[in-house]
C-alpha atoms as a PDB file:
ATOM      1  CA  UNK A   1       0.000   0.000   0.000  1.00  0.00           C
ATOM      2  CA  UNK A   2       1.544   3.424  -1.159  1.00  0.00           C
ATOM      3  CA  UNK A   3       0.718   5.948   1.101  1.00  0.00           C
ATOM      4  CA  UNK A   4       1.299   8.731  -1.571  1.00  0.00           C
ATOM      5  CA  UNK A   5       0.471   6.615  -4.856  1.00  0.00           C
ATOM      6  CA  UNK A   6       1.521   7.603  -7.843  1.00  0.00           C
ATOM      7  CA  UNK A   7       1.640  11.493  -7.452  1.00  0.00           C
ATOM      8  CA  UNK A   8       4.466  13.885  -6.054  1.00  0.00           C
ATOM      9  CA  UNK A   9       3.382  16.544  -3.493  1.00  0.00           C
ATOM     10  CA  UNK A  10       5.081  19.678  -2.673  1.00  0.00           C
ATOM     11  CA  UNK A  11       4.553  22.506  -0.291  1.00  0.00           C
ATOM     12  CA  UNK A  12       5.474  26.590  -1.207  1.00  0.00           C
ATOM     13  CA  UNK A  13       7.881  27.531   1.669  1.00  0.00           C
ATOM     14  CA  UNK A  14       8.946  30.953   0.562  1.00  0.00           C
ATOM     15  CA  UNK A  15       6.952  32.666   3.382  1.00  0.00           C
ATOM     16  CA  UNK A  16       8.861  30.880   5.742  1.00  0.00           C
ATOM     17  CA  UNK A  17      11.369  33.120   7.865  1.00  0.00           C
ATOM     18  CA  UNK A  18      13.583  31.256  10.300  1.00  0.00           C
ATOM     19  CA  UNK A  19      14.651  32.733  13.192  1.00  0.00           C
ATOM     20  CA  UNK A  20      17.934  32.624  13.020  1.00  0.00           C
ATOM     21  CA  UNK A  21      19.222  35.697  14.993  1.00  0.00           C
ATOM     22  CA  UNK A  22      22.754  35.111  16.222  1.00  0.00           C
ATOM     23  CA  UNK A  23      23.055  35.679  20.190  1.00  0.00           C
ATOM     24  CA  UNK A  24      25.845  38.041  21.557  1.00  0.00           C
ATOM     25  CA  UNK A  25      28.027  36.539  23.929  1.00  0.00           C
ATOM     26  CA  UNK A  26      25.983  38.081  26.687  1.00  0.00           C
ATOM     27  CA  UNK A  27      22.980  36.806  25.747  1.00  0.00           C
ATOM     28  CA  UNK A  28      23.713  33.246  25.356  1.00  0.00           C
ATOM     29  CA  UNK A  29      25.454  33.193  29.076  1.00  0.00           C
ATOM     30  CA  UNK A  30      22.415  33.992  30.131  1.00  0.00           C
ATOM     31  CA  UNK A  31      19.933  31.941  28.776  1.00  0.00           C
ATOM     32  CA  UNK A  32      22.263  29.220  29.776  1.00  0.00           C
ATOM     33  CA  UNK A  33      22.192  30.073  33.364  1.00  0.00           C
ATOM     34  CA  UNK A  34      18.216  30.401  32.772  1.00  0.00           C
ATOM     35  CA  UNK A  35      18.344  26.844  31.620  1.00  0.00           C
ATOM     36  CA  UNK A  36      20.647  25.511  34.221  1.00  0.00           C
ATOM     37  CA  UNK A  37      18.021  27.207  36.957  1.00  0.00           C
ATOM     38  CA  UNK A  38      15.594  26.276  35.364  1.00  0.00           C
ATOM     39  CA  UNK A  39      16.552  22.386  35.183  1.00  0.00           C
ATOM     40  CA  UNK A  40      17.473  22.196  38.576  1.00  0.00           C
ATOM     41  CA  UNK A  41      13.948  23.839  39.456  1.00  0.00           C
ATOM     42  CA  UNK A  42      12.387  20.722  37.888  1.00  0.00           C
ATOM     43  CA  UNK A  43      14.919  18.112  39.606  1.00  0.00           C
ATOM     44  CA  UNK A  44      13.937  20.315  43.193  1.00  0.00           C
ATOM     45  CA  UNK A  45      16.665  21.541  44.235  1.00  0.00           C
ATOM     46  CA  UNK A  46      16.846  25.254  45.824  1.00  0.00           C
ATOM     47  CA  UNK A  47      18.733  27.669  43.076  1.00  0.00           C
ATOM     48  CA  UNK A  48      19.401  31.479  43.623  1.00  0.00           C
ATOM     49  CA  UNK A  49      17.726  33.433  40.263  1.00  0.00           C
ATOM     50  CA  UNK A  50      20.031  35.832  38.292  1.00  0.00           C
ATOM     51  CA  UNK A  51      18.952  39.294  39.490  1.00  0.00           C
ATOM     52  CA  UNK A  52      16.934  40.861  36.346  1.00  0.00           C
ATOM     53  CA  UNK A  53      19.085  44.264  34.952  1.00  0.00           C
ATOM     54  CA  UNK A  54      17.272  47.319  36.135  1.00  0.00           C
ATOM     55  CA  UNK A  55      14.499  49.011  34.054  1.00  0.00           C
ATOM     56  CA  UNK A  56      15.502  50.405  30.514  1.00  0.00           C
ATOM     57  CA  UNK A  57      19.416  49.024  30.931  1.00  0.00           C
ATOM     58  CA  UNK A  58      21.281  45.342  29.784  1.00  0.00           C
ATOM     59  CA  UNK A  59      23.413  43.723  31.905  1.00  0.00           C
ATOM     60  CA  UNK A  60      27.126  43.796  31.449  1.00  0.00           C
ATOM     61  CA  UNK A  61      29.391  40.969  30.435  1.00  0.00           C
ATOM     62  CA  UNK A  62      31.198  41.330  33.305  1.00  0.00           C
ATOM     63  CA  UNK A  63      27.665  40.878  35.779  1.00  0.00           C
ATOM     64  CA  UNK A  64      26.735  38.244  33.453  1.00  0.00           C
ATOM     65  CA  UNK A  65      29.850  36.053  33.855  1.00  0.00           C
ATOM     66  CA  UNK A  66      29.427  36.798  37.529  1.00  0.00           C
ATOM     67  CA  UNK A  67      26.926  35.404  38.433  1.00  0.00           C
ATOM     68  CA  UNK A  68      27.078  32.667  35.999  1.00  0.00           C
ATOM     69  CA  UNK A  69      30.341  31.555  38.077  1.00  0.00           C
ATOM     70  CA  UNK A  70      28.341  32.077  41.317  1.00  0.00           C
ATOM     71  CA  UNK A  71      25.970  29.860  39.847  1.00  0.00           C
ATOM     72  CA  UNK A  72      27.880  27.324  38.888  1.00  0.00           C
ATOM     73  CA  UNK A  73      29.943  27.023  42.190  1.00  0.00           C
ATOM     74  CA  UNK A  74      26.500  26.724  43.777  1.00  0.00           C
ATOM     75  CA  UNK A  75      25.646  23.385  41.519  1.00  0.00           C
ATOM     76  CA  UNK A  76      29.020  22.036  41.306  1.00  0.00           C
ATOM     77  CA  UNK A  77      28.238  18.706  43.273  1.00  0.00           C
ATOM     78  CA  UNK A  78      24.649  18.101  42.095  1.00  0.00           C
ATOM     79  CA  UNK A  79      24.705  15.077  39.607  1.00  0.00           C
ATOM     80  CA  UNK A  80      21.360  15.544  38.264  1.00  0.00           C
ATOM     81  CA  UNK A  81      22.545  19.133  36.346  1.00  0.00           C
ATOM     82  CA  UNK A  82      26.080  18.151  34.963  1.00  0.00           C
ATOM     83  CA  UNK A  83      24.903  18.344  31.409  1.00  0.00           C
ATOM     84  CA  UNK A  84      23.938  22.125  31.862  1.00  0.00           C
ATOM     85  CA  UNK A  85      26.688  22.873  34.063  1.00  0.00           C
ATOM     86  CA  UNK A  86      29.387  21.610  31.211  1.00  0.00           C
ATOM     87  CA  UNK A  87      27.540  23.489  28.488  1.00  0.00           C
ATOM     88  CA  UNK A  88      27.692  26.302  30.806  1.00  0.00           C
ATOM     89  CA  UNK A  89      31.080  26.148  31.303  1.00  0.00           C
ATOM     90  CA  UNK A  90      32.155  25.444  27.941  1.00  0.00           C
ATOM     91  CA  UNK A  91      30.415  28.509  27.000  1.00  0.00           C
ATOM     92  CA  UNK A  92      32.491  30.590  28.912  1.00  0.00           C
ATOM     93  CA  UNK A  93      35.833  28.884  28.280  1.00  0.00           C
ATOM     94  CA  UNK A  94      34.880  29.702  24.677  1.00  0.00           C
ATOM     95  CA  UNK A  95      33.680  32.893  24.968  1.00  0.00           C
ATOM     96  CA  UNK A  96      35.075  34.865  27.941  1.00  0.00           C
ATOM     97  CA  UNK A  97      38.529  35.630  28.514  1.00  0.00           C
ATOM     98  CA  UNK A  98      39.350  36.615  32.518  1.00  0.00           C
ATOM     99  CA  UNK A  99      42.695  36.213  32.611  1.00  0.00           C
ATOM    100  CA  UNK A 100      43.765  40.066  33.397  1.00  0.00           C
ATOM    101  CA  UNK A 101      39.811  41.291  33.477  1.00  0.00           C
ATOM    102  CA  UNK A 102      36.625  39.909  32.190  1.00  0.00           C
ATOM    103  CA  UNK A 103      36.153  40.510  28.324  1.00  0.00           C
ATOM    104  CA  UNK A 104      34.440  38.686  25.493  1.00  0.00           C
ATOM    105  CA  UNK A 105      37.285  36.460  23.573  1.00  0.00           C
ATOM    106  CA  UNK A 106      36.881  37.238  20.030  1.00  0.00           C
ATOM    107  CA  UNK A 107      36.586  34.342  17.157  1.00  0.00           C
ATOM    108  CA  UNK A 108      38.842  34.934  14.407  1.00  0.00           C
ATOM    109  CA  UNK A 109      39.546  32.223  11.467  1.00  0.00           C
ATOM    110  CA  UNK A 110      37.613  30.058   9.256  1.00  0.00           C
ATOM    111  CA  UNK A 111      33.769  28.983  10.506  1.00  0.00           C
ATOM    112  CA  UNK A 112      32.978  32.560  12.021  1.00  0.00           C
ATOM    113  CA  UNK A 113      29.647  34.062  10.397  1.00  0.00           C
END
């Protein structure tokens, strides 16, 4: 039994837009300490929030990677969330240099859009 006979279907996707915005270095530390609360929130454990930035301002790269190391010192020995805490940390091994002072790292070479 051919589910689609004899026939070929297609579909018009030109009005299709993905969203394909690229995050800032910023931004994607914190939506990964969102997930990593967020996670351990469903497993019940007790995680501090990330403080929202004040009315009409964004939070800096240094607050950011802040708290996301405060975070992740607070669910260092909890099995459940190692996943999220390695993604977490590889983000900031990639992207954040604190050697002398926090600053974003910059990609340079082949593979950067």
């Amino acid at each position: 039994m051919e589910l689609l006979g004899h026939e070929n279907q297609t579909i018009d996707a030109t009005a299709i837009e993905g969203n394909t915005a690229l995050l800032a270095a910023t931004q994607l530390i914190q939506k990964m300490c969102l997930c990593l609360v967020k996670r351990a929130q469903d497993k019940g454990y007790q995680v501090p929030q990330p403080l929202p930035a004040p009315e009409g301002h964004k939070k800096t790269l240094e607050g950011v990677v802040k708290e996301a190391f405060t975070l992740l010192e607070t669910v260092k020995d909890i099995k459940d969330l190692e996943y999220e805490r390695l993604m977490l940390e590889s983000i900031l091994n990639d992207y954040v240099d604190t050697e002398d002072s926090i600053k974003e790292r910059k990609k340079k070479g082949e593979g950067r859009c």
